[in-house]
Every structure is written in structure tokens, then in C-alpha cells.
Protein backbone atom coordinates (compact mmCIF):
# COMPACT_ATOMS: atom_id res chain seq x y z
CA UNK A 1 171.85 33.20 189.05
CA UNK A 2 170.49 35.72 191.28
CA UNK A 3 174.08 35.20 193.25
CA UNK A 4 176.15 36.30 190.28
CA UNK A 5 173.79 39.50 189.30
CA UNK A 6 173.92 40.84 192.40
CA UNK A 7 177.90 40.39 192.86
CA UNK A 8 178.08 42.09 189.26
CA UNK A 9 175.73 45.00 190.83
CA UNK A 10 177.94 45.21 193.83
CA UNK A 11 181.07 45.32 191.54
CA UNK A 12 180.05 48.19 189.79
CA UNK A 13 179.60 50.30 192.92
CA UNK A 14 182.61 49.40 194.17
CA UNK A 15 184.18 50.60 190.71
CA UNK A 16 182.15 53.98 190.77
CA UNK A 17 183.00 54.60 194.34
CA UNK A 18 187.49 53.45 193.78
CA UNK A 19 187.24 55.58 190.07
CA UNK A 20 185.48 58.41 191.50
CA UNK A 21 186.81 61.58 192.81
CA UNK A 22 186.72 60.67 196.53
CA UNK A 23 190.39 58.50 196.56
CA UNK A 24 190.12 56.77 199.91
CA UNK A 25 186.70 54.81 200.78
CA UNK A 26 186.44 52.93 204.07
CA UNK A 27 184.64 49.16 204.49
CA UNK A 28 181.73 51.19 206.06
CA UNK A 29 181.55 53.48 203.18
CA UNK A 30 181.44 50.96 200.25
CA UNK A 31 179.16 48.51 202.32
CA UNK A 32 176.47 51.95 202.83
CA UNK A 33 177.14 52.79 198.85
CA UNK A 34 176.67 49.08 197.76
CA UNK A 35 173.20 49.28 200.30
CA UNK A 36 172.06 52.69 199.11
CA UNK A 37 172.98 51.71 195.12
CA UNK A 38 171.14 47.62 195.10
CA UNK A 39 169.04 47.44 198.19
CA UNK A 40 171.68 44.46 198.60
CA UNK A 41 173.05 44.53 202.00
CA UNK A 42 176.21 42.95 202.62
CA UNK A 43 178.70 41.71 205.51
CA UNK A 44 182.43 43.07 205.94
CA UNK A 45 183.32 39.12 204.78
CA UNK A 46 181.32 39.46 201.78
CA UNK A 47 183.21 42.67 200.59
CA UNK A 48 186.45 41.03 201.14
CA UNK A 49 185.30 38.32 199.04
CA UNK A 50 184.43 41.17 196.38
CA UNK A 51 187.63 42.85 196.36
CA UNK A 52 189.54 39.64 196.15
CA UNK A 53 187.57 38.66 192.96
CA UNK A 54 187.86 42.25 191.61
CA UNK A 55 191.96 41.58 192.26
CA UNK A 56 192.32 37.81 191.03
CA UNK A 57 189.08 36.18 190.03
CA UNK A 58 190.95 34.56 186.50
CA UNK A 59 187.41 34.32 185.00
CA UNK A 60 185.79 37.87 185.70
CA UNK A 61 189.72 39.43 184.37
CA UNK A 62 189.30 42.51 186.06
CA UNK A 63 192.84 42.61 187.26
CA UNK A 64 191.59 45.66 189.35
CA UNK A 65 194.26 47.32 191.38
CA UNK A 66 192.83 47.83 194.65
CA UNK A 67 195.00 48.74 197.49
CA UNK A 68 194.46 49.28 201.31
CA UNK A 69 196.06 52.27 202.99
CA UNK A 70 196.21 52.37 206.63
CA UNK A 71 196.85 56.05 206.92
CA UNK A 72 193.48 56.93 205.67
CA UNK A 73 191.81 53.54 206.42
CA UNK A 74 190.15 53.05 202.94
CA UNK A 75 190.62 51.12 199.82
CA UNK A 76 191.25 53.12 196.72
CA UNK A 77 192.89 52.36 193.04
CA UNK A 78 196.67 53.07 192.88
CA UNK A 79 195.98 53.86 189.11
CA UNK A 80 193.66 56.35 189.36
CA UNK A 81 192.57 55.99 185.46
CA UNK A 82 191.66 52.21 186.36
CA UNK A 83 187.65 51.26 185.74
CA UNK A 84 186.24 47.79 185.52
CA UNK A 85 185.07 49.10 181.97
CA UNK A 86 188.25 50.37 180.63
CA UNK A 87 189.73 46.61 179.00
CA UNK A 88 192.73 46.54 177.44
CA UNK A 89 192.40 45.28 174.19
CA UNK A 90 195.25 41.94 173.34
CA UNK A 91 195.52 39.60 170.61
CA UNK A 92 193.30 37.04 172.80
CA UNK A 93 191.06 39.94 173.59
CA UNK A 94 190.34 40.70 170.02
CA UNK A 95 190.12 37.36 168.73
CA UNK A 96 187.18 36.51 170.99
CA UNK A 97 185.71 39.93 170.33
CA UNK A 98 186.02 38.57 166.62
CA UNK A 99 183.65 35.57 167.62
CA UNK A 100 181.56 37.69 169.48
CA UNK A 101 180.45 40.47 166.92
CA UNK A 102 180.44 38.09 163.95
CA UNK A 103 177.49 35.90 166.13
CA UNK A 104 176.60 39.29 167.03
CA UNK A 105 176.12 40.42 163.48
CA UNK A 106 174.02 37.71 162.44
CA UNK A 107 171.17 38.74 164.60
CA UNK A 108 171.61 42.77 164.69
CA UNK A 109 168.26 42.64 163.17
CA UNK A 110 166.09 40.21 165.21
CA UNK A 111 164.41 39.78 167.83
CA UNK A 112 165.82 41.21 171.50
CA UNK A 113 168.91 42.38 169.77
CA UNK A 114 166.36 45.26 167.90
CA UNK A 115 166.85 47.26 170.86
CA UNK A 116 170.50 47.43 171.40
CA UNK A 117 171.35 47.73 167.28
CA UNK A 118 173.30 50.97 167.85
CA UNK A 119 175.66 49.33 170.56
CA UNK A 120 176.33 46.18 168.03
CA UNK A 121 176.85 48.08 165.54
CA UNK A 122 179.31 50.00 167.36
CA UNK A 123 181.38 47.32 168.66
CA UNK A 124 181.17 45.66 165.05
CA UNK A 125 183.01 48.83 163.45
CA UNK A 126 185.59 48.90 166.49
CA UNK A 127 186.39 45.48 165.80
CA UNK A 128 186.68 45.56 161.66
CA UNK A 129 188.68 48.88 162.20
CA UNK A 130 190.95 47.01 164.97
CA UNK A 131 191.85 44.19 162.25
CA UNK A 132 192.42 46.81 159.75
CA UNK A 133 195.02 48.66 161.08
CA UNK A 134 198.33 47.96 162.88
CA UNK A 135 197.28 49.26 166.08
CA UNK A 136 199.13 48.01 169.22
CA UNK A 137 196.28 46.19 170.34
CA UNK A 138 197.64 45.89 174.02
CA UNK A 139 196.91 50.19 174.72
CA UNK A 140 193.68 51.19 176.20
CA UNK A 141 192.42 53.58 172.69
CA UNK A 142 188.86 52.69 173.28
CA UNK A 143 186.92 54.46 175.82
CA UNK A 144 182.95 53.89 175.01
CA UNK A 145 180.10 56.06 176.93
CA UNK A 146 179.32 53.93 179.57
CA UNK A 147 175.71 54.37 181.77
CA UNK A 148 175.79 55.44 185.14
CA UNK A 149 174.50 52.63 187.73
CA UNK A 150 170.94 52.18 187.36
CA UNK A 151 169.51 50.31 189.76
CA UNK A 152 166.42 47.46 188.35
CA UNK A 153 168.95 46.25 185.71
CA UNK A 154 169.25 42.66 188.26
CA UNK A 155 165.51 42.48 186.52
CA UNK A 156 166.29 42.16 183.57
CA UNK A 157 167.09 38.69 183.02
CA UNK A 158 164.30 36.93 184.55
CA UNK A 159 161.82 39.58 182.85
CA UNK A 160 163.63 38.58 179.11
CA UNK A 161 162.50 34.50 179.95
CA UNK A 162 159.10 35.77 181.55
CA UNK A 163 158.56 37.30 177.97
CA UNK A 164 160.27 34.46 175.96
CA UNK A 165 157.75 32.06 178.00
CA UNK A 166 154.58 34.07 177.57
CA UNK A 167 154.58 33.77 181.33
CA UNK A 168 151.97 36.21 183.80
CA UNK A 169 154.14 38.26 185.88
CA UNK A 170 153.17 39.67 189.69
CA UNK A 171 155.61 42.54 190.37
CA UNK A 172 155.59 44.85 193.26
CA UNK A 173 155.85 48.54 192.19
CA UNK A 174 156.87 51.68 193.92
CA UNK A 175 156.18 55.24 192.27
CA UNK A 176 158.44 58.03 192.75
CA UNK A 177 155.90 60.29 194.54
CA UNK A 178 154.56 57.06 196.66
CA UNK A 179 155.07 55.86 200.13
CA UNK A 180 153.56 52.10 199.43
CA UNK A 181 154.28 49.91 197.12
CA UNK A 182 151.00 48.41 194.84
CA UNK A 183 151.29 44.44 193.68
CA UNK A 184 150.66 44.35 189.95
CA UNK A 185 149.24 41.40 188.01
CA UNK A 186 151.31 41.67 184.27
CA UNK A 187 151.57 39.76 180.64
CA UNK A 188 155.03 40.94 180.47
CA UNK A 189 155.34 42.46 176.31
CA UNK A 190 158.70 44.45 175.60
CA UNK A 191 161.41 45.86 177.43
CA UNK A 192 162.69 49.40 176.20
CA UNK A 193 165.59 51.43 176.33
CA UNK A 194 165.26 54.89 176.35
CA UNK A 195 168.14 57.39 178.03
CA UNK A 196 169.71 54.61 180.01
CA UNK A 197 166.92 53.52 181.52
CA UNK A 198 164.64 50.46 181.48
CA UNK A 199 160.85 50.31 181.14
CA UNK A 200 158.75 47.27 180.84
CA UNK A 201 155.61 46.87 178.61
CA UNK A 202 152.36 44.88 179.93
CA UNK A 203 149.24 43.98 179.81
CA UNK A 204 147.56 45.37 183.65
CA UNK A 205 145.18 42.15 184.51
CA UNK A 206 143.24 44.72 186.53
CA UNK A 207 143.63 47.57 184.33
CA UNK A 208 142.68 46.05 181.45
CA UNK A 209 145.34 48.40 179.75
CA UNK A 210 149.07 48.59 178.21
CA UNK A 211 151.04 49.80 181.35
CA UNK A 212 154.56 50.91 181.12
CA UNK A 213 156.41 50.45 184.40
CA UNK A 214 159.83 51.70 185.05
CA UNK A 215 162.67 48.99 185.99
CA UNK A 216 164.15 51.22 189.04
CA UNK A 217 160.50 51.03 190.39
CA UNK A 218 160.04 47.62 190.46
CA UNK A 219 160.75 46.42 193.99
CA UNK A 220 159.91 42.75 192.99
CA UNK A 221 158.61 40.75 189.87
CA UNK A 222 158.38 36.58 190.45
CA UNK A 223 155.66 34.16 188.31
CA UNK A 224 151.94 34.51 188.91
CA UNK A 225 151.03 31.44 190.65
CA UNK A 226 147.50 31.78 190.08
CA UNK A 227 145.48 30.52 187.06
CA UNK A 228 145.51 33.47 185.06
CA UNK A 229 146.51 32.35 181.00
CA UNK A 230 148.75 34.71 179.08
CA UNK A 231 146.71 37.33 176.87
CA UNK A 232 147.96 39.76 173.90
CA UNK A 233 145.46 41.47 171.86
CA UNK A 234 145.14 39.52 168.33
CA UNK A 235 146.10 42.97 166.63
CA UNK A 236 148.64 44.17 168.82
CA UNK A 237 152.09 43.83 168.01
CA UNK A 238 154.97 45.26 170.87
CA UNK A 239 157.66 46.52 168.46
CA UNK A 240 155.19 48.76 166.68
CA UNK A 241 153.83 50.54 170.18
CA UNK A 242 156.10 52.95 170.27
CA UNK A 243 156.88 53.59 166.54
CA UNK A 244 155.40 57.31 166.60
CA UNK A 245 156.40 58.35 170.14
CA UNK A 246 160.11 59.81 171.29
CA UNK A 247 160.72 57.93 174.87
CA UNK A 248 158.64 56.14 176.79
CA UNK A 249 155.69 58.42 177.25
CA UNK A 250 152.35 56.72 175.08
CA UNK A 251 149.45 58.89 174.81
CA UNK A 252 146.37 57.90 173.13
CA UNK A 253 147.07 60.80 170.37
CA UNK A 254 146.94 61.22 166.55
CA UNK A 255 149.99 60.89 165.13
CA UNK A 256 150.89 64.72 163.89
CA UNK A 257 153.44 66.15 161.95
CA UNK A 258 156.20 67.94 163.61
CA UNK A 259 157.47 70.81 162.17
CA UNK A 260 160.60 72.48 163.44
CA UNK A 261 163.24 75.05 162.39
CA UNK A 262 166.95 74.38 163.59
CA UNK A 263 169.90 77.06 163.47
CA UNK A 264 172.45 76.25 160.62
CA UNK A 265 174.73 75.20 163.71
CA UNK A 266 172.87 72.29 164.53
CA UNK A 267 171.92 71.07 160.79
CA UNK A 268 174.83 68.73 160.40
CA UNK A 269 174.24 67.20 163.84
CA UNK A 270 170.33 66.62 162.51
CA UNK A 271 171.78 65.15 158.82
CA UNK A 272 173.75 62.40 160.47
CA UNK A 273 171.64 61.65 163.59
CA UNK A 274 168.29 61.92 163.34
CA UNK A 275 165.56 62.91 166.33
CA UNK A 276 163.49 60.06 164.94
CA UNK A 277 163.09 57.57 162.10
CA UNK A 278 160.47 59.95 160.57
CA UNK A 279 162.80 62.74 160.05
CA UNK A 280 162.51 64.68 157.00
CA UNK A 281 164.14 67.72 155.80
CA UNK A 282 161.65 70.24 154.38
CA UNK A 283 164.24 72.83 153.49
CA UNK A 284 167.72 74.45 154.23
CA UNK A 285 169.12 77.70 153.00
CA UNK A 286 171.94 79.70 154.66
CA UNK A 287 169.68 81.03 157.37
CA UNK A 288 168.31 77.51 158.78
CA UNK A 289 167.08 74.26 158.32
CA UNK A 290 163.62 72.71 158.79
CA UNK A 291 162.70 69.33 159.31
CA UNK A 292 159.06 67.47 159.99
CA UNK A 293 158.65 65.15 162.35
CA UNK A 294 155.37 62.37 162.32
CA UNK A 295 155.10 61.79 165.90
CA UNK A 296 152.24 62.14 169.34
CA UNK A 297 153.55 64.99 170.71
CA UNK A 298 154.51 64.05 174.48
CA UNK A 299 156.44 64.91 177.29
CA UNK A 300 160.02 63.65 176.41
CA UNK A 301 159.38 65.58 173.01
CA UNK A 302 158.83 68.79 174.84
CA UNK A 303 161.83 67.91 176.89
CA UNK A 304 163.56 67.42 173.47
CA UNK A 305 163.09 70.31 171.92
CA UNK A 306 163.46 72.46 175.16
CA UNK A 307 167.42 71.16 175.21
CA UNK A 308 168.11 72.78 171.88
CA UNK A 309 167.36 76.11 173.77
CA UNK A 310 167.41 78.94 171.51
CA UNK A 311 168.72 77.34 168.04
CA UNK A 312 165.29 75.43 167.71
CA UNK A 313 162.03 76.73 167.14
CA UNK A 314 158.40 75.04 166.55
CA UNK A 315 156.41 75.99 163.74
CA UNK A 316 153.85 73.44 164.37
CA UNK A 317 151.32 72.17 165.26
CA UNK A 318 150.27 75.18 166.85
CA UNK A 319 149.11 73.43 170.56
CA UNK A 320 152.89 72.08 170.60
CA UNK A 321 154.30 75.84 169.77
CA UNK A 322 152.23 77.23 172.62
CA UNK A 323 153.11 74.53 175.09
CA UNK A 324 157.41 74.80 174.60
CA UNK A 325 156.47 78.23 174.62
CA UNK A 326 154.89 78.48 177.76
CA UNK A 327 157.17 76.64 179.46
CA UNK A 328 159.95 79.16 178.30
CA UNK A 329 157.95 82.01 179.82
CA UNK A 330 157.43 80.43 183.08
CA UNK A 331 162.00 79.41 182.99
CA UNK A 332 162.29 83.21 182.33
CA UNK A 333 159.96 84.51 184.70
CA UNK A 334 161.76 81.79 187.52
CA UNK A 335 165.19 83.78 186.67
CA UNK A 336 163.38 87.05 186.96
CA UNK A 337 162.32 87.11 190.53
């Protein structure tokens, strides 16, 4: 298994480099991306193999046009709209998309699947609204927002059975702002989603403490081989930890309620997606519309509201008001020297 995630990895580089705006890319280019992207380093031979499959592996279907040209000694796409992402949809296609989304729809609400219930429902709508209409089915007419590479996703898998199997985790960890890495001891709770990222939930051995660590960061996770047994607090539950907080951020906080006032230009954008499952609109007249918010105020909240620029204000609770606030003065004082 390990094999097949990192050719997958190594795939999708070579797709972001070929689809990108640089046309030409050398073997010595794509091997350095591929190194610099997975911390997977690769031959010459082991490229070709990953080209060929990208060209005519039957099972992986990628039918990816990838060309060598001598003049500029690089491989490059000769249709430059081409991405390992962008599937044509056929009749075979959309039968076994069929399959897929009906098992798919039977567990939208359980389990793993709780995370990812906006992408199933997506592809479940795509799908009905395929059958539905007489659509050549062989055109390209579905283009969905695809994540950047994000490197950490090759831990995915084995974290999911670590959690499945109540299974003590040792995982080497690298902070952004640190030159060593620090060996962890974790009961492995929840992964989470949040702006195309992953973050794992734990229980710190050491610590004593929930402990969010981000996937990217994780240089290495592998089963504890000592005799440490699994532990979860009797009145801790995992889905529930991050019911009051926006993002990943958890701060040991009262819950508070968050009240802000929109511009009329955003309102509809607020009515049909909301900031957060607590959203409640407290009024709306021809001048604006205000909405309350029960959350812990944190740091992806600030960020939040800071991207609305100047067609959001907060109204409370006061300590929020004066932080967004002082980070405005200290943006506008930046762009006055």
C-alpha cells in the first residue's frame, strides 16, 4: 500500500507541473518537484515508469497525453486543458458513478463519511442531474474545485485504521517555526478537514491533553510498540470537540455569542451558506443584515471576519470588536509608512 500512495502523490505533481503554466518540464525538473512536493525521491527509471502509467495504465484511465519534445528537452501535455482530474464523463463512466453515490448515499450521515458530507452530496446531485437530462455524457461539463497538493495526505490511510483499531500511535512531528523534529506518543481520535488541510485529534501520553497536530507536519506516524493501552476520557466524545469553534483552533473558552452586521451585498451569500451551524439572523432591513453566532472566539474566526473587509462589522462581544479592530489599525498603519 505504501507503493501505490506514493505513486498517486507523485502523479499529482507530475499533473500540476504538465497543467501548469510552465509548458516544457525536463526529467530533472519533475524528479526535484516530485522531491520538493512528497519528500519521495525518485530515479530517472522510476519516472519513466510514471509517465508510462499516466499514458496507458488501463486501470488508473488517465489516458494522459504526455509528449516529449526534443527541442526544449521536457515533457509537457499537447492538450494544454488536460488534468488528471478533468474525466470525461461516458455511459460506463456514469453508470459506475451510479453505484458509487447510491453506496455513497447510504452512509452520508455516518461515521468517517460526516466529514466529507458536502463533497457527497455534491457528486450525488451531479449524478441525479446527469440521468435527468439528455446531456452528451461523453463532454467534459463538470469541472469541480479541486485542492492544491498538500503534502501529509499519504497519512491518511494508516491514521483512519489506527483510529478504527483504537490503536496508540508514535508520530514524529515537525513545527513550522522548528528546526527538530519531537517524537509524540498519541491515542489517535478524529481527523478534520478544515480549508484543505488535515489535522489529527489525540490524546498526548505525555501531555496528558487533546493535541491537534497538523498532517503536513507529521514527518512519521507507525504503531506504539510499547505497552501503553488505548485511553479516551469516559465523557469525551470526538465529533462534539469542535462543535462551537470555526477551524481547527480549540481554546479552553466559553462559548459566546457572536454578533455581527453584514452589508446587504453579502446577505444572500450568508442565507444560503452559513459561517457556522449556529447561524441566526437577528434582523435585516434595507441597510444590512445581522446575524449571531454561538461560538469561542479564535484565531480562524478573526481571520474570518477580517476577509469580509469592510462589508462586515462586529458588534460583539466587545473583546472580539477590539481585537478585529486592532488588527485593522495596525494593516492601515503598515500601508501608511
Amino acid at each position: 500500500m505504501p507503493g501505490s500512495k506514493n505513486q498517486l502523490s507523485r502523479y499529482q505533481v507530475i499533473d500540476e507541473c504538465l497543467s501548469g503554466k510552465k509548458k516544457y518540464w525536463t526529467k530533472k525538473e519533475l524528479i526535484q518537484r516530485i522531491e520538493e512536493r512528497t519528500d519521495i525521491k525518485i530515479s530517472a527509471r522510476t519516472l519513466d515508469n510514471d509517465i508510462h502509467n499516466m499514458r496507458y495504465n488501463a486501470q488508473l484511465k488517465f489516458e494522459a497525453p504526455i509528449e516529449f519534445c526534443k527541442e526544449y528537452n521536457g515533457y509537457y501535455y499537447t492538450d494544454p486543458d488536460y488534468s488528471i482530474y478533468k474525466i470525461p464523463l461516458n455511459d460506463t463512466h456514469l453508470k459506475a458513478f451510479e453505484f458509487a453515490t447510491a453506496v455513497l448515499g447510504q452512509f452520508r450521515n455516518f461515521g468517517i463519511l460526516n466529514e466529507f458530507a458536502g463533497a457527497v452530496e455534491k457528486v450525488l446531485q451531479v449524478v441525479s442531474n446527469l440521468k435527468s437530462r439528455n446531456y452528451d455524457t461523453s463532454l467534459s461539463i463538470i469541472d469541480f474545485e479541486k485542492a492544491p497538493y498538500y503534502k501529509g495526505t499519504d497519512h491518511l490511510e494508516a491514521l483512519i485504521d489506527y483510529i478504527k483499531d483504537k490503536k496508540v500511535v508514535e508520530l514524529v512531528y515537525k513545527k513550522f517555526n522548528s528546526k527538530t523534529e519531537k517524537k509524540h506518543v498519541i491515542h489517535p481520535y478524529l481527523l478534520k478537514e478544515y480549508a484543505n488541510r488535515w489535522y489529527l485529534l489525540g490524546w498526548g501520553e505525555s501531555r496528558k491533553d487533546l493535541i491537534t497536530f497538523g498532517l503536513d507536519r507529521i514527518v512519521s506516524v507507525r504503531a506504539h510498540e510499547g505497552e501503553v493501552q488505548f485511553f479516551m476520557p469516559d465523557d469525551f466524545h470526538p465529533e462534539d470537540y469542535f462543535k462551537n469553534t470555526l477551524g481547527i483552533t480549540y481554546t479552553k473558552a466559553p462559548v459566546e455569542d457572536i454578533i455581527l452586521s453584514f452589508s446587504l451585498n453579502q446577505a444572500e451569500y450568508l442565507k444560503t451558506q452559513y459561517l457556522h451551524s449556529s447561524q441566526e439572523i437577528l434582523k435585516e432591513d434595507n441597510k444590512e443584515v445581522i446575524i449571531k453566532l454561538r461560538l469561542v472566539p479564535n484565531y480562524e474566526l478573526v481571520s474570518k471576519i477580517l476577509s469580509y473587509g469592510k462589508e462586515v462589522k462586529v458588534l460583539a462581544p466587545e473583546s472580539l470588536r477590539k481585537q478585529v479592530g486592532d488588527v485593522l489599525k495596525e494593516a492601515f498603519a503598515y500601508y501608511m509608512e
